[in-house]
C-alpha atoms as a PDB file:
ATOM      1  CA  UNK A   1       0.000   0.000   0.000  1.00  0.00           C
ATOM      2  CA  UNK A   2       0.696   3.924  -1.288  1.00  0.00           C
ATOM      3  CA  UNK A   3      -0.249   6.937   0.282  1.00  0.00           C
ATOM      4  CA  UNK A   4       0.283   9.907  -2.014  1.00  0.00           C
ATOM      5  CA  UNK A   5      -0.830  13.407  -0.295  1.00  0.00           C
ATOM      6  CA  UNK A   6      -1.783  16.540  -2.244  1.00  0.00           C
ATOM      7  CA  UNK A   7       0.961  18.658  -0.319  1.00  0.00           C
ATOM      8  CA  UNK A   8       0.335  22.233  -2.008  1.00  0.00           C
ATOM      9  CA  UNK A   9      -3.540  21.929  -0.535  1.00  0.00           C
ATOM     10  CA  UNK A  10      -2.937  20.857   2.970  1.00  0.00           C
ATOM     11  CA  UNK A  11      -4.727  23.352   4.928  1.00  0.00           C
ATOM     12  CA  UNK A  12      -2.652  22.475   7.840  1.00  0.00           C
ATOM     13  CA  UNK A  13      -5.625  20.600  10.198  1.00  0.00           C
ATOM     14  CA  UNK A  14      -3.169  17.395  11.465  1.00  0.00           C
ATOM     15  CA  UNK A  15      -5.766  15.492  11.409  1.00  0.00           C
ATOM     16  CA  UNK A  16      -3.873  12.529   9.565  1.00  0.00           C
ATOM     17  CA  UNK A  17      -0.538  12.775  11.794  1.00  0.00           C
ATOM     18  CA  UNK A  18      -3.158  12.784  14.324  1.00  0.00           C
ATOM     19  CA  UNK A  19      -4.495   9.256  13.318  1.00  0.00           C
ATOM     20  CA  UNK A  20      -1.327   7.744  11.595  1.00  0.00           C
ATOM     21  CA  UNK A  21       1.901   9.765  13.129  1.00  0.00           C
ATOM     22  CA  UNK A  22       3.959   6.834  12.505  1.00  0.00           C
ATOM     23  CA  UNK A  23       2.374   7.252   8.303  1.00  0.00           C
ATOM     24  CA  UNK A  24       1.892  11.034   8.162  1.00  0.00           C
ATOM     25  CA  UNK A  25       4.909  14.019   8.479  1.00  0.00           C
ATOM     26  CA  UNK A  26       4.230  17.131   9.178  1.00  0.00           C
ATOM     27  CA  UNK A  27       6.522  20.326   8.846  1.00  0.00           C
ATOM     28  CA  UNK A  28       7.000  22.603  11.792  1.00  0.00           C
ATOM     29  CA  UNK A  29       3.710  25.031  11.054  1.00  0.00           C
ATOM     30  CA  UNK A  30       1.180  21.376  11.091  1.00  0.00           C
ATOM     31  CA  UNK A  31       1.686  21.088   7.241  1.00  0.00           C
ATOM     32  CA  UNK A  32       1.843  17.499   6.101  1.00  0.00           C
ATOM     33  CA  UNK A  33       5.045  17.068   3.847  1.00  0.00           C
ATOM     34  CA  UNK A  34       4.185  13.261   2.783  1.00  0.00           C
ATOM     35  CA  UNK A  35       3.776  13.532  -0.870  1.00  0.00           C
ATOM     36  CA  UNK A  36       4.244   9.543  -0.863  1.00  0.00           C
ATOM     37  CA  UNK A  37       4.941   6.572   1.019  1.00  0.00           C
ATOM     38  CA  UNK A  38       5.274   3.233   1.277  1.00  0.00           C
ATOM     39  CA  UNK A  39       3.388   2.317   4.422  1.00  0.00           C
ATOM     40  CA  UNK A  40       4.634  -0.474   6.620  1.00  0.00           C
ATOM     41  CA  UNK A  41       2.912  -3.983   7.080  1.00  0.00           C
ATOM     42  CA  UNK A  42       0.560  -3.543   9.963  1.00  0.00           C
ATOM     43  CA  UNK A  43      -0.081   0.076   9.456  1.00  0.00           C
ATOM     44  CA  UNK A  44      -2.455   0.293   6.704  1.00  0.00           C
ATOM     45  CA  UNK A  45      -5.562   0.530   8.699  1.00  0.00           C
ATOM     46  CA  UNK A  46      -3.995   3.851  10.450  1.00  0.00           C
ATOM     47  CA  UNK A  47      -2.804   5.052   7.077  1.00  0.00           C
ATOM     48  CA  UNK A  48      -6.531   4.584   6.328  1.00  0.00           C
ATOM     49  CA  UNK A  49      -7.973   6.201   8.901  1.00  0.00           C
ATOM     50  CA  UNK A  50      -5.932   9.115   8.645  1.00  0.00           C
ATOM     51  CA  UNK A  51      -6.910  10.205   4.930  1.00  0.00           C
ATOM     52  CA  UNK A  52     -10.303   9.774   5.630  1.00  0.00           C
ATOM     53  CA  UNK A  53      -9.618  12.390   8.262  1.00  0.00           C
ATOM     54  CA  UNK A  54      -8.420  14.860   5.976  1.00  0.00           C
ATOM     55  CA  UNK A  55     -11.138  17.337   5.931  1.00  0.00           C
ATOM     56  CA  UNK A  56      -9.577  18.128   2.456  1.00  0.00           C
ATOM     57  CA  UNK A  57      -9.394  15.285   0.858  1.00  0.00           C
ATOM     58  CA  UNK A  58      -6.149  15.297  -0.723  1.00  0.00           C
ATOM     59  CA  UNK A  59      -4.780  11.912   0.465  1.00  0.00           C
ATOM     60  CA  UNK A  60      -4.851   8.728  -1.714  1.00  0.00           C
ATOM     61  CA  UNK A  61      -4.350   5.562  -0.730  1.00  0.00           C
ATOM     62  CA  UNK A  62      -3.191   2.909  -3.660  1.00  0.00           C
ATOM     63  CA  UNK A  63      -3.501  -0.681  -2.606  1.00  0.00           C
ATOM     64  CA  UNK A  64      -0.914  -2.740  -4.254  1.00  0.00           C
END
């Protein structure tokens, strides 16, 4: 599994690094700075649940 994030429309919320701060990085203002990653075996379901907390909607997940 892929997330790829949006970066130039973060609004800067934290939700995701919130759910999935082991998935997500954010800069020092609360910007998330993952435009993609691999996520690890056994995180997927965080890396899940943290784009669907993006009020924005600017993180995809692609399953492999």
């Amino acid at each position: 599994m892929k997330v790829k994030v949006d970066v130039k429309k973060c609004a800067g919320h934290a939700r995701c690094a919130a759910s999935a701060p082991e998935v997500y990085e954010l800069d020092d203002n609360g910007f998330n700075v993952t435009a993609e990653r691999q996520v690890h075996i056994g995180q997927e379901q965080k890396a899940r649940r943290g784009a669907r907390a993006c009020p924005e909607r600017i993180i995809n997940i692609e399953e492999e």
